[in-house]
N, C-alpha and C. Protein backbone atom coordinates (compact mmCIF):
# COMPACT_ATOMS: atom_id res chain seq x y z
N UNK A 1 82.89 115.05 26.60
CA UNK A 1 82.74 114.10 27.69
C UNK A 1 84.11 113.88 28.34
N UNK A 2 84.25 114.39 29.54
CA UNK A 2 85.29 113.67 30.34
C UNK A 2 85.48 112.46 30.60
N UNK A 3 86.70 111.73 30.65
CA UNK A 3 87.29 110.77 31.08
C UNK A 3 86.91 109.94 32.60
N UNK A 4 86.71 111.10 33.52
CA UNK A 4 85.90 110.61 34.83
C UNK A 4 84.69 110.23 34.14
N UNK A 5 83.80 110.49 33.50
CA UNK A 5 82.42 110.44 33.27
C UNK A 5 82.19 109.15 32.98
N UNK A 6 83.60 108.74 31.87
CA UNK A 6 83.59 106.99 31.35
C UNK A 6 83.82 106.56 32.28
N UNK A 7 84.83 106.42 32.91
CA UNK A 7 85.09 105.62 34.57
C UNK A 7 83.81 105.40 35.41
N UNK A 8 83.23 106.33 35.61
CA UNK A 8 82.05 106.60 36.41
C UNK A 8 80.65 105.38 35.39
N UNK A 9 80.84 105.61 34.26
CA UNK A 9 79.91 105.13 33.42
C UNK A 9 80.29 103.14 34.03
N UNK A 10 81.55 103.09 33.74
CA UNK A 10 81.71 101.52 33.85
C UNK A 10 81.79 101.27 34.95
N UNK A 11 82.09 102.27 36.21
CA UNK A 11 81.99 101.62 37.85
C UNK A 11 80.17 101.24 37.81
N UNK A 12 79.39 102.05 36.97
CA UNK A 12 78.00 101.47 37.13
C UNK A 12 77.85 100.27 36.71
N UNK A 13 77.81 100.14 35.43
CA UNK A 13 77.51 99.24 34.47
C UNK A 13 78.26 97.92 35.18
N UNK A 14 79.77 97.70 35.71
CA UNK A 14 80.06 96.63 36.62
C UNK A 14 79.12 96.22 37.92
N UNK A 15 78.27 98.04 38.52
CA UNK A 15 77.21 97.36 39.75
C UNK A 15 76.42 96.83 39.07
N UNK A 16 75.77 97.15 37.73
CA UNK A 16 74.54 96.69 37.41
C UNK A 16 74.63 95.12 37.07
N UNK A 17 75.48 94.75 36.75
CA UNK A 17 75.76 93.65 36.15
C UNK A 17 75.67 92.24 37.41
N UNK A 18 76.96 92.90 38.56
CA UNK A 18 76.97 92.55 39.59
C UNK A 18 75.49 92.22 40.06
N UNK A 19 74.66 93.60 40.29
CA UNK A 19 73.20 93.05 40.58
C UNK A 19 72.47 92.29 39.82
N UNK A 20 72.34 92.62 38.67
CA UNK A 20 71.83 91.67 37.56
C UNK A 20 72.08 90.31 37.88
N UNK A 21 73.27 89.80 37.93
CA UNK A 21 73.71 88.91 38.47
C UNK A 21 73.47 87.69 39.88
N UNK A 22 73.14 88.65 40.51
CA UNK A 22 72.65 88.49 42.22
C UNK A 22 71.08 87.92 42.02
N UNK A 23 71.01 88.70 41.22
CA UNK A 23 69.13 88.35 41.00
C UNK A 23 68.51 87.29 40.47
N UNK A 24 69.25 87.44 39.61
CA UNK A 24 69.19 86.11 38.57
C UNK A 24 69.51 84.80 39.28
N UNK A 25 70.61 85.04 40.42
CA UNK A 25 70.78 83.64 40.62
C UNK A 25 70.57 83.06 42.26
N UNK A 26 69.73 84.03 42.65
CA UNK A 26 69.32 84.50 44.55
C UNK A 26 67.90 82.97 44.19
N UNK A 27 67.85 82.59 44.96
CA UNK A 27 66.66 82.08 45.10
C UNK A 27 65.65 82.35 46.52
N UNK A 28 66.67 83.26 47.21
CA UNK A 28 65.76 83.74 47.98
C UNK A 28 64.44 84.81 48.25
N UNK A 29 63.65 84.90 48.92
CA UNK A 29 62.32 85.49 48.67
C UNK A 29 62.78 87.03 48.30
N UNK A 30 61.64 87.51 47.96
CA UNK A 30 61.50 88.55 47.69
C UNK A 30 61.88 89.93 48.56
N UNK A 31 61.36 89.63 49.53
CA UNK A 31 61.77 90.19 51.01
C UNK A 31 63.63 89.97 51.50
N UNK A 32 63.93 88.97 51.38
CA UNK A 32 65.24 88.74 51.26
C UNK A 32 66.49 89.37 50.29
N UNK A 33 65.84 89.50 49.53
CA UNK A 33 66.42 89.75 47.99
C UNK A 33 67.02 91.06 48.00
N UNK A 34 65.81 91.96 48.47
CA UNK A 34 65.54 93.58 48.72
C UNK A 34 66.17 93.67 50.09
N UNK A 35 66.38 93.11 50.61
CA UNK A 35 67.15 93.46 51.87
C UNK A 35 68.71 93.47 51.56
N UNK A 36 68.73 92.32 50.39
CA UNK A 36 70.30 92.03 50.02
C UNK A 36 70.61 93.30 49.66
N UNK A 37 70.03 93.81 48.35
CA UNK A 37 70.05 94.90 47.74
C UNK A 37 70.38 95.78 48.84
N UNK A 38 69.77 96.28 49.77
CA UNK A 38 69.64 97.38 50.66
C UNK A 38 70.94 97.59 51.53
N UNK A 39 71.30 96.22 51.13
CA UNK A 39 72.87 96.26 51.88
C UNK A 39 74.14 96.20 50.70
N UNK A 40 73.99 95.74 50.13
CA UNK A 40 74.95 96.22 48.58
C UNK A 40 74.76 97.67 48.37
N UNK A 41 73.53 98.25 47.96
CA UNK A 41 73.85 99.46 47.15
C UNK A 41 74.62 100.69 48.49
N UNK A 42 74.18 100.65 49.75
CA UNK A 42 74.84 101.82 50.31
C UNK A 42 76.21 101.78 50.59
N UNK A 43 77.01 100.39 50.55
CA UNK A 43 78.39 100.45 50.54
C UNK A 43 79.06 100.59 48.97
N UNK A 44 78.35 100.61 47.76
CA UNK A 44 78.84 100.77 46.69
C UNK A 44 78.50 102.15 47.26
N UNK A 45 77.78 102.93 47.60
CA UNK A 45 77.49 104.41 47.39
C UNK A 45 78.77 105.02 47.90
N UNK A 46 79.04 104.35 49.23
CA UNK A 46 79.80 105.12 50.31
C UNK A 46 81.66 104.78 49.33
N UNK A 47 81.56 103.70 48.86
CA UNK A 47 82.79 103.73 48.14
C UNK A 47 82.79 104.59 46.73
N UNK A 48 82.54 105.14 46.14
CA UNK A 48 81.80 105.98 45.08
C UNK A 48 81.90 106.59 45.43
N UNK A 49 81.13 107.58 46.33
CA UNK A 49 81.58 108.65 47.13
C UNK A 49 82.41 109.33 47.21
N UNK A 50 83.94 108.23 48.02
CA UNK A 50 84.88 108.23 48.44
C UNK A 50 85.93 107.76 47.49
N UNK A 51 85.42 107.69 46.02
CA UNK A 51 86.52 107.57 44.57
C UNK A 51 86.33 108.80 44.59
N UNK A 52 85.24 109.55 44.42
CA UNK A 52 84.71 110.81 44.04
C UNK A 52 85.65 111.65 44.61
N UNK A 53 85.71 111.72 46.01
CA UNK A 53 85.93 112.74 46.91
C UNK A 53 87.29 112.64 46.79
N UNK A 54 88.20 111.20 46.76
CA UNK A 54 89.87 111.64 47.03
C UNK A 54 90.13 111.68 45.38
N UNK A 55 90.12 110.30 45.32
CA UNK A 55 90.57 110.32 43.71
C UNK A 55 90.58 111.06 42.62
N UNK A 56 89.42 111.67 42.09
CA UNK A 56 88.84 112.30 40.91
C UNK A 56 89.31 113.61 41.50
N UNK A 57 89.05 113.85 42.79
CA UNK A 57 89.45 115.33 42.88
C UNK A 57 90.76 115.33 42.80
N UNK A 58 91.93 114.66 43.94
CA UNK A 58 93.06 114.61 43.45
C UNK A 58 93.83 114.45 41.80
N UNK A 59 92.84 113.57 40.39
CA UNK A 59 93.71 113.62 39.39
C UNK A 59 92.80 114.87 38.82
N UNK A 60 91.52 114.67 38.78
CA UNK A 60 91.14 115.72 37.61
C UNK A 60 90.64 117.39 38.36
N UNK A 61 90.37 117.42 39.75
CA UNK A 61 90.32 118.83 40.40
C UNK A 61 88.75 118.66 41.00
N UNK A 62 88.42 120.38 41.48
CA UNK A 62 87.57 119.82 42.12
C UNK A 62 85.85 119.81 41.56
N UNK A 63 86.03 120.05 40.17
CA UNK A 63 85.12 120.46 39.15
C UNK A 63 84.62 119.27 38.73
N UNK A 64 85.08 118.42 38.55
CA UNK A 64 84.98 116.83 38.18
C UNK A 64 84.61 115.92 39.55
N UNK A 65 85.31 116.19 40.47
CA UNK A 65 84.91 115.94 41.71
C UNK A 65 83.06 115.82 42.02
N UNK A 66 83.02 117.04 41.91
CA UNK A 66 81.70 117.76 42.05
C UNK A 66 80.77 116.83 41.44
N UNK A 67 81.11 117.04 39.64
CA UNK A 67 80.10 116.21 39.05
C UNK A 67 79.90 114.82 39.15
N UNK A 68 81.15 114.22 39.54
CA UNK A 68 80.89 112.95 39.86
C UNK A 68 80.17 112.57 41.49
N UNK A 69 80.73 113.21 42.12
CA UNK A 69 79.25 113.10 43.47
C UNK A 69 77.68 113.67 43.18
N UNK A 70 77.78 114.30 42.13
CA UNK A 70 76.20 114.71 42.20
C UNK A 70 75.92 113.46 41.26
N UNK A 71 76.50 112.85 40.25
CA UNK A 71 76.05 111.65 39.58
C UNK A 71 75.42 110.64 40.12
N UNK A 72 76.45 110.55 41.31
CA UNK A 72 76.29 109.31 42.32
C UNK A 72 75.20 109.77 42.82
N UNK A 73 74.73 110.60 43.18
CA UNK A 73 73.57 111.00 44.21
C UNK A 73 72.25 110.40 43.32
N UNK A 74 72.34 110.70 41.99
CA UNK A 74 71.25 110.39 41.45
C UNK A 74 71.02 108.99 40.86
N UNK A 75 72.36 108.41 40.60
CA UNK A 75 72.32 106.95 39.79
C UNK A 75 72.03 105.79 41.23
N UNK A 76 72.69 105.85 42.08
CA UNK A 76 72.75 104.74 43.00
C UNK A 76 71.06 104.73 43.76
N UNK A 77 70.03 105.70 44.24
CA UNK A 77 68.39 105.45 43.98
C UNK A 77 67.93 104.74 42.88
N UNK A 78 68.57 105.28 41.75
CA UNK A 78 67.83 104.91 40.63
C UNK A 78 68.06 103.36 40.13
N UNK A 79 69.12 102.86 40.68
CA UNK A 79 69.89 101.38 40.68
C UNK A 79 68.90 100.37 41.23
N UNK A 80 69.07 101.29 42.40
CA UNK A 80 67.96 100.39 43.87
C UNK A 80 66.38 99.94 42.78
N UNK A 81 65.74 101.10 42.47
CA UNK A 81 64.77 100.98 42.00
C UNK A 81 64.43 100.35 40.47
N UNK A 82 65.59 100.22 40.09
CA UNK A 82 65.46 99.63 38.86
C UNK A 82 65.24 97.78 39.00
N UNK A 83 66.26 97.73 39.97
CA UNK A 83 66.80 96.32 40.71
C UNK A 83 65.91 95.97 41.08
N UNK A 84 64.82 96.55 41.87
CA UNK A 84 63.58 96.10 42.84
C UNK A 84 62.83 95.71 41.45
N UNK A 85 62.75 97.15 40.35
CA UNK A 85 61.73 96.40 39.98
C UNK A 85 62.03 94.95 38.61
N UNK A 86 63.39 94.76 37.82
CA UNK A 86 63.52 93.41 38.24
C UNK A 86 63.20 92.00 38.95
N UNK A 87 63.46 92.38 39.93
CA UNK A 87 63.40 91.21 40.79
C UNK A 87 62.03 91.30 40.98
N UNK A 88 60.92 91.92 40.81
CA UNK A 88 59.66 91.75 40.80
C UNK A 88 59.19 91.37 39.54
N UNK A 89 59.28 91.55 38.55
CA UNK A 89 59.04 91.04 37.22
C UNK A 89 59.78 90.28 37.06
N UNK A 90 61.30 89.82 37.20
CA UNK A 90 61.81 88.09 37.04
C UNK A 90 60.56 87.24 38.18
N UNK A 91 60.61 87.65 39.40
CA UNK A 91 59.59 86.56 40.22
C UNK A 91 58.17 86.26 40.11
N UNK A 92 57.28 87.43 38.80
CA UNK A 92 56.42 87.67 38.31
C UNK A 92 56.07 86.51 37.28
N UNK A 93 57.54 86.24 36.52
CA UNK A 93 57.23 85.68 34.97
C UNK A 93 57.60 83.83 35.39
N UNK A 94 58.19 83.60 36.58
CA UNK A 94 58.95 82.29 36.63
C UNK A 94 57.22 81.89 37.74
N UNK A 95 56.34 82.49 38.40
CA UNK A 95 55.44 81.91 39.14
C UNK A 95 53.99 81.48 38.26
């Protein structure tokens, strides 16, 4: 396991938390909520991205580079959708 891979592991685990966070303490609707989301996750993407693209390639090359943008491609959907469905089962269990 590379060293980018852990970095990459805890830049998530800080969004998830972050969202986790948001959710837990949003009292706004449902519709609201998911819109928040919709605007958080594509600027975490676009910054991610853009660790990916200068950073990682500049320390570790462009092999690491690589894998860390295809990571991102697949974790930051899967965030969205995890988050949605959260916030539908927290608003599920409190009604």
């Amino acid at each position: 396991m590379h060293i980018s891979n852990l970095i990459h592991l805890f830049v998530v685990a800080a969004l998830w938390l972050l969202l986790s966070f948001y959710l837990n303490r949003t009292s706004a609707t449902r519709f609201r909520a998911t819109l928040r989301v919709l605007q958080i996750l594509p600027i975490m993407f676009a910054l991610d991205i853009a660790v990916g693209f200068l950073v990682i390639d500049e320390v570790y090359g462009a092999n690491q580079s690589a894998s860390w943008i295809a990571k991102t491609i697949w974790i930051y959907p899967g965030l969205f959708i995890l988050s949605i469905w959260r916030l539908l089962r927290a608003r599920r269990t409190k009604t």
